[in-house]
C-alpha atoms as a PDB file:
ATOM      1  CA  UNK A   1      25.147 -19.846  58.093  1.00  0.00           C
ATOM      2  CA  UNK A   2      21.944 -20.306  60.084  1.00  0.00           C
ATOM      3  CA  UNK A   3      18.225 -20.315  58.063  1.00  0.00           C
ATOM      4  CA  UNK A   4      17.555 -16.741  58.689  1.00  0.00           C
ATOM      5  CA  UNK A   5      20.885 -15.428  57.542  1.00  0.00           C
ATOM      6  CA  UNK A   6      20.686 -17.760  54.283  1.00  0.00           C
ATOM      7  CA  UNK A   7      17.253 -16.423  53.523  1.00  0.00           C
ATOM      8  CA  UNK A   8      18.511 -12.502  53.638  1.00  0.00           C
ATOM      9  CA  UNK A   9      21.077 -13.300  51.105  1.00  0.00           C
ATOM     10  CA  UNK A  10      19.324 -14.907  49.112  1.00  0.00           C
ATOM     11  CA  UNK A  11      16.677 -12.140  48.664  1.00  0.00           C
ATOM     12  CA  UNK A  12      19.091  -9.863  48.546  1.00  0.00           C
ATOM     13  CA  UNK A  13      20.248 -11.778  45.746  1.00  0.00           C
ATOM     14  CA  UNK A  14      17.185 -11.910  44.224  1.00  0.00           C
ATOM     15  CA  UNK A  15      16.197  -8.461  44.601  1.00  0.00           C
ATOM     16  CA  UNK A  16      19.196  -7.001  43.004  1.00  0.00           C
ATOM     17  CA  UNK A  17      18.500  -9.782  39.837  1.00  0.00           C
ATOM     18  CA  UNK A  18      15.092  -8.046  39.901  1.00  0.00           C
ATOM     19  CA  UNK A  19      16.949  -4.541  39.441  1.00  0.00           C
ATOM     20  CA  UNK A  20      19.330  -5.987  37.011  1.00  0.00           C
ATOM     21  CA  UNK A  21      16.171  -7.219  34.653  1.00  0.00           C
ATOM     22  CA  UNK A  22      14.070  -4.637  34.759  1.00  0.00           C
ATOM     23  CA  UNK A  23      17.420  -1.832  34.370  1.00  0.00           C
ATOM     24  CA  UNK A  24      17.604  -4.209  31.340  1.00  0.00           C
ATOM     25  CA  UNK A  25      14.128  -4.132  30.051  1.00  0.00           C
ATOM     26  CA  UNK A  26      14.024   0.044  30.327  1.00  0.00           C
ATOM     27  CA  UNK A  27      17.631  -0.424  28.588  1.00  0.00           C
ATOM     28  CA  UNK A  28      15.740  -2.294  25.748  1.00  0.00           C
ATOM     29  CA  UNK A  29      12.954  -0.482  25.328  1.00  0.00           C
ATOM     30  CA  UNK A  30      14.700   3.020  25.160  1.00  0.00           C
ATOM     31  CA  UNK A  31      17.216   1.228  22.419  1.00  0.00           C
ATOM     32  CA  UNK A  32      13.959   0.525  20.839  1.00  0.00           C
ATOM     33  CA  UNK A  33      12.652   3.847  21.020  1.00  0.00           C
ATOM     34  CA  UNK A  34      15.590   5.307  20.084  1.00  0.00           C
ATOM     35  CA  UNK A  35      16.320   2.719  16.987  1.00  0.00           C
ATOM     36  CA  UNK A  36      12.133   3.868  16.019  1.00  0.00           C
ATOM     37  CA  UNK A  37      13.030   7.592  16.798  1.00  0.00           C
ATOM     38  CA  UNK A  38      15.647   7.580  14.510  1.00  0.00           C
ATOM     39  CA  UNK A  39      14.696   5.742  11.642  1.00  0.00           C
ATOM     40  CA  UNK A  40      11.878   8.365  11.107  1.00  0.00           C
ATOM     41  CA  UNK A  41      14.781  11.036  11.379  1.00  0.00           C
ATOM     42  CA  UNK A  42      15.708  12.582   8.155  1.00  0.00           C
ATOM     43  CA  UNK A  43      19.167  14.939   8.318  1.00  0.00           C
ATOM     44  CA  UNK A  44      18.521  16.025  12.024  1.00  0.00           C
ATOM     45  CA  UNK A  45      14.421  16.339  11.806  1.00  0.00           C
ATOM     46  CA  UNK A  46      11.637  14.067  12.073  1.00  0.00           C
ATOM     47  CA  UNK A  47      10.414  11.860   8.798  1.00  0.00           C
ATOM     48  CA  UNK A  48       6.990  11.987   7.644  1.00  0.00           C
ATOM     49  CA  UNK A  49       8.321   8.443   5.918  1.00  0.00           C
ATOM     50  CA  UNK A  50       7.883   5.392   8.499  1.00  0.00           C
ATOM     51  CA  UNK A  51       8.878   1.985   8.183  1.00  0.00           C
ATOM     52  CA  UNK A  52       5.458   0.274   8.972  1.00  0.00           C
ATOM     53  CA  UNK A  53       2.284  -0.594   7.132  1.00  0.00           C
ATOM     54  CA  UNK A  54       0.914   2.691   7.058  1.00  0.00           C
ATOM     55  CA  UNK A  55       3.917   4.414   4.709  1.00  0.00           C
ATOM     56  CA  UNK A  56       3.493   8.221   6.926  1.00  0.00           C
ATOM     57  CA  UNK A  57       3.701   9.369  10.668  1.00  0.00           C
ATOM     58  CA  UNK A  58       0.638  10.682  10.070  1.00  0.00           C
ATOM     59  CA  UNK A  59      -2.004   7.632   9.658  1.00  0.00           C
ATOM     60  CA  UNK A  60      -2.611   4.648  12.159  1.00  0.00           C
ATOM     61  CA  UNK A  61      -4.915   3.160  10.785  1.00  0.00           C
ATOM     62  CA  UNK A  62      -5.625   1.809   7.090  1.00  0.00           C
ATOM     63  CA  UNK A  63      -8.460   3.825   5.761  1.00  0.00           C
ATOM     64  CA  UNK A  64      -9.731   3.891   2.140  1.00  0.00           C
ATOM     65  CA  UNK A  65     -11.633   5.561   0.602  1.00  0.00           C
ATOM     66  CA  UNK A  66     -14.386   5.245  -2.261  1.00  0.00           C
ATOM     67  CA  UNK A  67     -16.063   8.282  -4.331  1.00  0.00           C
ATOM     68  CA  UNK A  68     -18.304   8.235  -7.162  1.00  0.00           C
ATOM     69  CA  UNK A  69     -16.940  10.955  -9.374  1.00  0.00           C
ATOM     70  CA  UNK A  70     -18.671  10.029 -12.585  1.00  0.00           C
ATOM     71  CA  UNK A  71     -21.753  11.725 -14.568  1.00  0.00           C
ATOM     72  CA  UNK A  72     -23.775   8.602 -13.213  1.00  0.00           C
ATOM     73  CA  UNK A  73     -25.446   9.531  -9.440  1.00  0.00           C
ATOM     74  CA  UNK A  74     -28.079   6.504  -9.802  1.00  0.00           C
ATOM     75  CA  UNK A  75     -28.215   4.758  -6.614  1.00  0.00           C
ATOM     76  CA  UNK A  76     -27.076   1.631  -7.992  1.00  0.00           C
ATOM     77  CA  UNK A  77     -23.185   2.690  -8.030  1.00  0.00           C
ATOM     78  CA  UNK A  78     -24.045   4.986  -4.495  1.00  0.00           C
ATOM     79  CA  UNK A  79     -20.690   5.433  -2.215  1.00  0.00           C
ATOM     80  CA  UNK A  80     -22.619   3.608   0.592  1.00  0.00           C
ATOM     81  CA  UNK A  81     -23.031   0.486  -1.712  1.00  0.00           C
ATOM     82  CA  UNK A  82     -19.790   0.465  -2.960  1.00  0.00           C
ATOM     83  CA  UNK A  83     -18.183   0.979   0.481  1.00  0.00           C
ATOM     84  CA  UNK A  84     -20.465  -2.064   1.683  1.00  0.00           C
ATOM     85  CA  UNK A  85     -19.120  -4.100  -1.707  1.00  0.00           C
ATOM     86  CA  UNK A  86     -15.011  -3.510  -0.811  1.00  0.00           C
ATOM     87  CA  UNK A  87     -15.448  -4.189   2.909  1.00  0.00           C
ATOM     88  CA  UNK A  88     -16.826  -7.669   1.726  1.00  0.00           C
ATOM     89  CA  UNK A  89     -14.066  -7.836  -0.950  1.00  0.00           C
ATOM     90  CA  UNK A  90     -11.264  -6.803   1.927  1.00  0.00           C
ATOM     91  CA  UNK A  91     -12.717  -9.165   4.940  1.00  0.00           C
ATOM     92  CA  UNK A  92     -12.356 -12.275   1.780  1.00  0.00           C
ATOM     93  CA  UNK A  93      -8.888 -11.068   0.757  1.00  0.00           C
ATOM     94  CA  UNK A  94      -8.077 -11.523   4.913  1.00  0.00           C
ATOM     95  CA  UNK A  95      -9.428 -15.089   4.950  1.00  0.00           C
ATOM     96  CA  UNK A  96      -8.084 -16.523   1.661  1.00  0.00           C
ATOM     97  CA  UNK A  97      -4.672 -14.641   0.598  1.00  0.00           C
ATOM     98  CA  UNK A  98      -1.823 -15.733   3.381  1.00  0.00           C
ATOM     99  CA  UNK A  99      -0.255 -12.141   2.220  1.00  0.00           C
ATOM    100  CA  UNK A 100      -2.306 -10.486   4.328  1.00  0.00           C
ATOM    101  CA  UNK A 101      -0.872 -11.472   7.370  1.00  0.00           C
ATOM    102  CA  UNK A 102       2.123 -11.898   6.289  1.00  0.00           C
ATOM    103  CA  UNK A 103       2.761  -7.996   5.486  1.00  0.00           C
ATOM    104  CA  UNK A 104       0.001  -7.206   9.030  1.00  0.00           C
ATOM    105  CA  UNK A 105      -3.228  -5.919   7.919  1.00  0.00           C
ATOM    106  CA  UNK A 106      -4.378  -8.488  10.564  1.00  0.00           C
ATOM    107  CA  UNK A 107      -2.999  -6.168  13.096  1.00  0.00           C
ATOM    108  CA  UNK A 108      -3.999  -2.866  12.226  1.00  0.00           C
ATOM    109  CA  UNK A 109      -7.688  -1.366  11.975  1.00  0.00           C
ATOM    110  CA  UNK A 110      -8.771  -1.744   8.034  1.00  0.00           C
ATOM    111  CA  UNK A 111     -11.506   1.053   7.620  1.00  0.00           C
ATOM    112  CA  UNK A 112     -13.338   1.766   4.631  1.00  0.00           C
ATOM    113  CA  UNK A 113     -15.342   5.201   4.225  1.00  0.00           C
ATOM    114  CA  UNK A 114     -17.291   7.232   1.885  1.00  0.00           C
ATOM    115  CA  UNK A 115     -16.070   9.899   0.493  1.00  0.00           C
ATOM    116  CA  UNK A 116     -12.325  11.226  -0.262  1.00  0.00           C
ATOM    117  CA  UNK A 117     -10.299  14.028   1.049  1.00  0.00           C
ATOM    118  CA  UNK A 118      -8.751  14.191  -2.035  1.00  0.00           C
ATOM    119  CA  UNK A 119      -9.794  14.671  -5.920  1.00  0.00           C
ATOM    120  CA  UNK A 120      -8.325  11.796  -8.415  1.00  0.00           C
ATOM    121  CA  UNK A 121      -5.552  13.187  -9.916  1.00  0.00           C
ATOM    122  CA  UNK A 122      -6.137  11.856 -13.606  1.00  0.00           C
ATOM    123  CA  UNK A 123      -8.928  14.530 -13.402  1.00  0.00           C
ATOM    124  CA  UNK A 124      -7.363  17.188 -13.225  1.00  0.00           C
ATOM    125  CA  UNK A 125      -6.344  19.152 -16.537  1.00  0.00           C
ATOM    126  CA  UNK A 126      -3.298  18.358 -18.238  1.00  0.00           C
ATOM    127  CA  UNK A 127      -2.263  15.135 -16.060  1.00  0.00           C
ATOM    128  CA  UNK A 128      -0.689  12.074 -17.558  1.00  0.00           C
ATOM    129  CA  UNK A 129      -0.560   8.677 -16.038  1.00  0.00           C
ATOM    130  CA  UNK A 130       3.093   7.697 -15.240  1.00  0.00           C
ATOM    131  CA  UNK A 131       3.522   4.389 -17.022  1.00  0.00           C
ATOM    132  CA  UNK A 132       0.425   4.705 -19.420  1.00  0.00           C
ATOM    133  CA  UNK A 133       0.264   7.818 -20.112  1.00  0.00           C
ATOM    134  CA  UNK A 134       1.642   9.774 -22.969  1.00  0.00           C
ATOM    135  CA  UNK A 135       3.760  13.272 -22.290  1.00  0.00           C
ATOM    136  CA  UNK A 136       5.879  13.982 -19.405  1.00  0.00           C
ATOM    137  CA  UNK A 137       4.394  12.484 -15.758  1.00  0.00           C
ATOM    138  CA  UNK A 138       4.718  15.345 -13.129  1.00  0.00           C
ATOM    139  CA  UNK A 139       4.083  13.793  -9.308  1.00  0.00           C
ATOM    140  CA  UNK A 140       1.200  15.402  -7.069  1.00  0.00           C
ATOM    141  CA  UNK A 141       3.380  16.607  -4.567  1.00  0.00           C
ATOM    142  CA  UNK A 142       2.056  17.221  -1.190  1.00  0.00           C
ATOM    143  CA  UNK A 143       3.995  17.895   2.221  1.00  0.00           C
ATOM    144  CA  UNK A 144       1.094  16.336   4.845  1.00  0.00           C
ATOM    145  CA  UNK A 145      -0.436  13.331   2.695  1.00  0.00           C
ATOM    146  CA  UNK A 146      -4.094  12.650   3.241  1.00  0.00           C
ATOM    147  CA  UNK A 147      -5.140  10.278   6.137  1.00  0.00           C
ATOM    148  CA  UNK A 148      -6.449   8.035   3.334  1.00  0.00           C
ATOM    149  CA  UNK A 149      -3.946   5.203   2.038  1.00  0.00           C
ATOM    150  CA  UNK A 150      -5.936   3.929  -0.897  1.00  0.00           C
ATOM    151  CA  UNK A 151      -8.734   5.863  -3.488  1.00  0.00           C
ATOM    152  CA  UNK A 152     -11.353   3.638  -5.075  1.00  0.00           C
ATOM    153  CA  UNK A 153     -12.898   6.114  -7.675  1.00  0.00           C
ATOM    154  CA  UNK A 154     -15.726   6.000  -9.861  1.00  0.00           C
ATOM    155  CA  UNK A 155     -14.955   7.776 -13.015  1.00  0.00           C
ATOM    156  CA  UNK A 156     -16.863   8.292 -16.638  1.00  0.00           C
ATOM    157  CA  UNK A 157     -15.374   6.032 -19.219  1.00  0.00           C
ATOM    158  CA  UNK A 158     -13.888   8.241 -20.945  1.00  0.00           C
ATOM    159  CA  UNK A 159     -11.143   8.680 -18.522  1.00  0.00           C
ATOM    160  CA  UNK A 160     -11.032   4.836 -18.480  1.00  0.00           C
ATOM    161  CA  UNK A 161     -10.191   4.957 -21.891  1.00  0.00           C
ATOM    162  CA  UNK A 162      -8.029   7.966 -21.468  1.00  0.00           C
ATOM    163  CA  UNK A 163      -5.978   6.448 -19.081  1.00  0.00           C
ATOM    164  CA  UNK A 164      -6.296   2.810 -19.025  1.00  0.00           C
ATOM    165  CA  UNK A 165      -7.263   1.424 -22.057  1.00  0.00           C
ATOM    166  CA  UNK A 166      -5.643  -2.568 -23.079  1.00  0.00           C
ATOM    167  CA  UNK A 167      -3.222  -1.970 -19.929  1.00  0.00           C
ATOM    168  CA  UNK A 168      -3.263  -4.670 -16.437  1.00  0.00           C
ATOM    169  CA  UNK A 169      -3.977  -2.089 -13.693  1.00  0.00           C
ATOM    170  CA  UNK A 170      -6.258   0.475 -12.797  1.00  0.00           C
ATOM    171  CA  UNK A 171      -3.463   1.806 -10.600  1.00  0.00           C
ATOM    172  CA  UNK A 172      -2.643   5.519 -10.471  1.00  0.00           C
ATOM    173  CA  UNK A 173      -0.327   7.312  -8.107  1.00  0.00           C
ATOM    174  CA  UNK A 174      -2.220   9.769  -5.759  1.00  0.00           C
ATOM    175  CA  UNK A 175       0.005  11.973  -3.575  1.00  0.00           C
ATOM    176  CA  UNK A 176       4.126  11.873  -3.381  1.00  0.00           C
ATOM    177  CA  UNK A 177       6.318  12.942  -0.523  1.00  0.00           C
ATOM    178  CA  UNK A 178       9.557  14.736  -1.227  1.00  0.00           C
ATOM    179  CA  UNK A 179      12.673  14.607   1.226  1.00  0.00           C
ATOM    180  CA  UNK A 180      15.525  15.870  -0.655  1.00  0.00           C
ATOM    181  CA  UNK A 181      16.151  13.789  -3.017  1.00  0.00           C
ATOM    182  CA  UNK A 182      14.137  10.802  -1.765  1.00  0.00           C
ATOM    183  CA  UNK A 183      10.275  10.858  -3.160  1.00  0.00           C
ATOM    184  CA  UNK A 184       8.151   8.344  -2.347  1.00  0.00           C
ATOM    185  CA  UNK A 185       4.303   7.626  -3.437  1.00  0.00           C
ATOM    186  CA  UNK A 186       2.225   7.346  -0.135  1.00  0.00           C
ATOM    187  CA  UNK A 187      -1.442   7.411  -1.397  1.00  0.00           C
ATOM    188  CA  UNK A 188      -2.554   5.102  -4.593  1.00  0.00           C
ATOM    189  CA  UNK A 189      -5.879   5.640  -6.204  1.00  0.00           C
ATOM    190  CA  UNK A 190      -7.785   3.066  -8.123  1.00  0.00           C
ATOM    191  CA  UNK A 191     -10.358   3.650 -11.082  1.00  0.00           C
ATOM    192  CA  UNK A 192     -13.041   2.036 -12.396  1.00  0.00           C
ATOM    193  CA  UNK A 193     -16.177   2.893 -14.677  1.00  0.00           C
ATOM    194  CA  UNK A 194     -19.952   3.026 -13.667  1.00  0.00           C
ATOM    195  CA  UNK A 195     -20.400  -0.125 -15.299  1.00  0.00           C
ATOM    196  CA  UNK A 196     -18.115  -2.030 -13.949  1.00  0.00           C
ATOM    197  CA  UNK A 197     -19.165  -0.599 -10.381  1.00  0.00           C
ATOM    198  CA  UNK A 198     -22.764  -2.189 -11.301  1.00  0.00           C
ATOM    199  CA  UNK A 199     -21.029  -5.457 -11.770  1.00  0.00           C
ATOM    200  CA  UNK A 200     -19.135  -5.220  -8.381  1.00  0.00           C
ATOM    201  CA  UNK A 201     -22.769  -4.387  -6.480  1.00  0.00           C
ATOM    202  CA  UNK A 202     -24.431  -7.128  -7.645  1.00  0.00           C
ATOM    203  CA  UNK A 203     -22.410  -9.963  -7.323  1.00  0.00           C
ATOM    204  CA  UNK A 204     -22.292 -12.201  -4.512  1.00  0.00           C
ATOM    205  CA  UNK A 205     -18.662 -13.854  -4.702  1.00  0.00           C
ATOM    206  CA  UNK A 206     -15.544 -12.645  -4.843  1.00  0.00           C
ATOM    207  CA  UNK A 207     -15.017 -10.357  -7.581  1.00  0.00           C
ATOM    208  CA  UNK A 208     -12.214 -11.123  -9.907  1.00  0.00           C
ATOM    209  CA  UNK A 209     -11.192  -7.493 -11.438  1.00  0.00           C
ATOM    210  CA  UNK A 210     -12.443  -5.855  -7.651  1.00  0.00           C
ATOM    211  CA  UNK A 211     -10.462  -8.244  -6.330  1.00  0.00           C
ATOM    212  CA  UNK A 212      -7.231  -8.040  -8.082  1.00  0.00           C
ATOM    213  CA  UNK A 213      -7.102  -4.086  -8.174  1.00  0.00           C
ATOM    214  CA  UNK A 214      -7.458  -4.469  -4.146  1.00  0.00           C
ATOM    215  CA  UNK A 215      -4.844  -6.576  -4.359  1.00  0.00           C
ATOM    216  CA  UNK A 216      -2.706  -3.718  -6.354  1.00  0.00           C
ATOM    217  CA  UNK A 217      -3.961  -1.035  -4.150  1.00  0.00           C
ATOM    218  CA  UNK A 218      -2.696  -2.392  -0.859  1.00  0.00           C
ATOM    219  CA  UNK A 219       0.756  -3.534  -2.310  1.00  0.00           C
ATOM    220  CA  UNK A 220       0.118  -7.361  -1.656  1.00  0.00           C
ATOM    221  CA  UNK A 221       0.807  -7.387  -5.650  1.00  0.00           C
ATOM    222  CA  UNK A 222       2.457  -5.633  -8.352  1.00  0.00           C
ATOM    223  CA  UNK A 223       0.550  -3.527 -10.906  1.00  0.00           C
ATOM    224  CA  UNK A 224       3.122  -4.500 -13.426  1.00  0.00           C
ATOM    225  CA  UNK A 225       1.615  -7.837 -15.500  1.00  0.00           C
ATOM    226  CA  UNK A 226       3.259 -10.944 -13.852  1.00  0.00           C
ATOM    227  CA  UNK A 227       6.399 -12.042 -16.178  1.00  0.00           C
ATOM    228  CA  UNK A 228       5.678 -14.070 -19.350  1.00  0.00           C
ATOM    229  CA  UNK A 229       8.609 -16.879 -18.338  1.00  0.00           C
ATOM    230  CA  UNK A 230       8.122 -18.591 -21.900  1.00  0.00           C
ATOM    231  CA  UNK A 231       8.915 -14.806 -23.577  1.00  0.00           C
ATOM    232  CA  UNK A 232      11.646 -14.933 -21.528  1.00  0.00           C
ATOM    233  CA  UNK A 233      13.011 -17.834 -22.353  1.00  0.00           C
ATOM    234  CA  UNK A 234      12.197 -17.417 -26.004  1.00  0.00           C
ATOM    235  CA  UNK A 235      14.191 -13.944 -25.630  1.00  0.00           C
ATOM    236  CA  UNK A 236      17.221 -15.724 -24.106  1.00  0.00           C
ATOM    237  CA  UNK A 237      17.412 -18.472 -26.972  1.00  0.00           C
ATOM    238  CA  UNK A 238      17.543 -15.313 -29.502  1.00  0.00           C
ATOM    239  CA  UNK A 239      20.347 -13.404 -27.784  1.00  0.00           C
ATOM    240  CA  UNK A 240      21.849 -16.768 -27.762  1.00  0.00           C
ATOM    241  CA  UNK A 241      21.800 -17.450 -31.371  1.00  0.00           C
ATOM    242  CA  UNK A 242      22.714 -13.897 -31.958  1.00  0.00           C
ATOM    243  CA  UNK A 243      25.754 -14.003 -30.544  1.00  0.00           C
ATOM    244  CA  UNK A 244      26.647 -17.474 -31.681  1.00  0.00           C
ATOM    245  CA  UNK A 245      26.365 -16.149 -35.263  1.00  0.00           C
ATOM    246  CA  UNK A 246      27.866 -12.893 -34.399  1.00  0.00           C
ATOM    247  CA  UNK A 247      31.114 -14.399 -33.305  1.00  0.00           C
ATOM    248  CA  UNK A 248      31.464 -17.130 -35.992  1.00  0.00           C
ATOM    249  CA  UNK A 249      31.164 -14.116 -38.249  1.00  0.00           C
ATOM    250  CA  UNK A 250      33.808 -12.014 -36.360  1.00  0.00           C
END
């Protein structure tokens, strides 16, 4: 086989390994497409649920949002200041908690804004928190949730009290989804009193309650209080002995 000859096969060769790779990487990327398309199908129609960061079909970016709903309009607790305050809180949270990679805020646009598209829903007349609250918790059920992800309200103390009073989080469900019989939460709100707003606006480091409750409002930690492993253990031994006495008494 002369030089020429050798040459034509071998870019013949090397053209149809081209083909092969890139019939291959359209091959992959429609089995990706199609592995995306249908995890956001729900019994034959499309999800508003995705498997991402943002929770909804509908949001692609991170956006929070801060009101001040309480009898206090001073301009020490103003939406601008506070929206200034959690911006610093978020960019610290991005530098010191590993978390925040890890679940890929660092990927997505984090936008803060003033102003809500929604109203808290512990205002409204009759409502009950789920886990604090006494009386029967119905959901805020929307079908489109709000382009917002997290609410960081500003509410009289009162509804502190009302609401919160000698429990770990300021946490409050926002909007729910329903699917059939699969309901998820996809918008948290957050609550705090004018006072403690204050507090926020004026300090220079990192907030510790601010802080924390950001930490609850973007899922990067539970708003049930961490486990007391000493109760536990204390609980165990008791079981323990109960049943040891139990069966030498049986």
């Amino acid at each position: 086989m002369n030089v020429k000859t050798r040459f034509a096969v071998i870019s013949s060769i090397l053209i149809v390994a081209v083909m092969i790779g890139v019939a291959i990487g359209i091959s992959t990327q429609d089995g990706q497409a199609l592995a995306q398309k249908n995890s956001n199908q729900y019994h034959g129609h499309e999800s508003i649920f995705s498997n991402d960061i943002f929770g909804t079909t509908n949001r692609d970016k991170i956006l929070i949002c801060v009101d001040n709903l309480s009898s206090d309009k001073s301009n020490d607790i103003s939406n601008e200041k506070l929206v200034k305050k959690i911006g610093q809180q978020l960019e610290m949270i991005g530098k010191k908690d590993k978390r925040w990679k890890e679940v890929g805020y660092h990927d997505v646009q984090v936008e803060v804004k003033a102003g809500c598209s929604f109203t808290p829903y512990l205002l409204e007349d009759n409502i009950t928190h789920p886990i604090y609250g006494k009386g029967d918790y119905v959901p805020r059920r929307v079908k489109i949730p709000s382009a917002e992800q997290l609410g960081i309200f500003v509410v009289d103390q009162e509804t502190i009290d009302k609401n919160f009073l000698g429990h770990y989080s300021r946490w409050s469900p926002e909007e729910s989804v329903c699917e059939g019989h699969e309901c998820n939460e996809v918008t948290k709100g957050i609550y705090f009193s004018p006072d403690e707003v204050k507090d926020f606006i004026k300090g220079i480091s990192r907030d510790p309650m601010l802080y924390k409750e950001l930490l609850h409002g973007l899922s990067l930690e539970s708003v049930m209080p961490p486990v007391d492993e000493e109760q536990q253990k204390k609980d165990r031994e008791e079981k323990e002995k109960w049943l040891k006495n139990h069966k030498a008494n049986n």
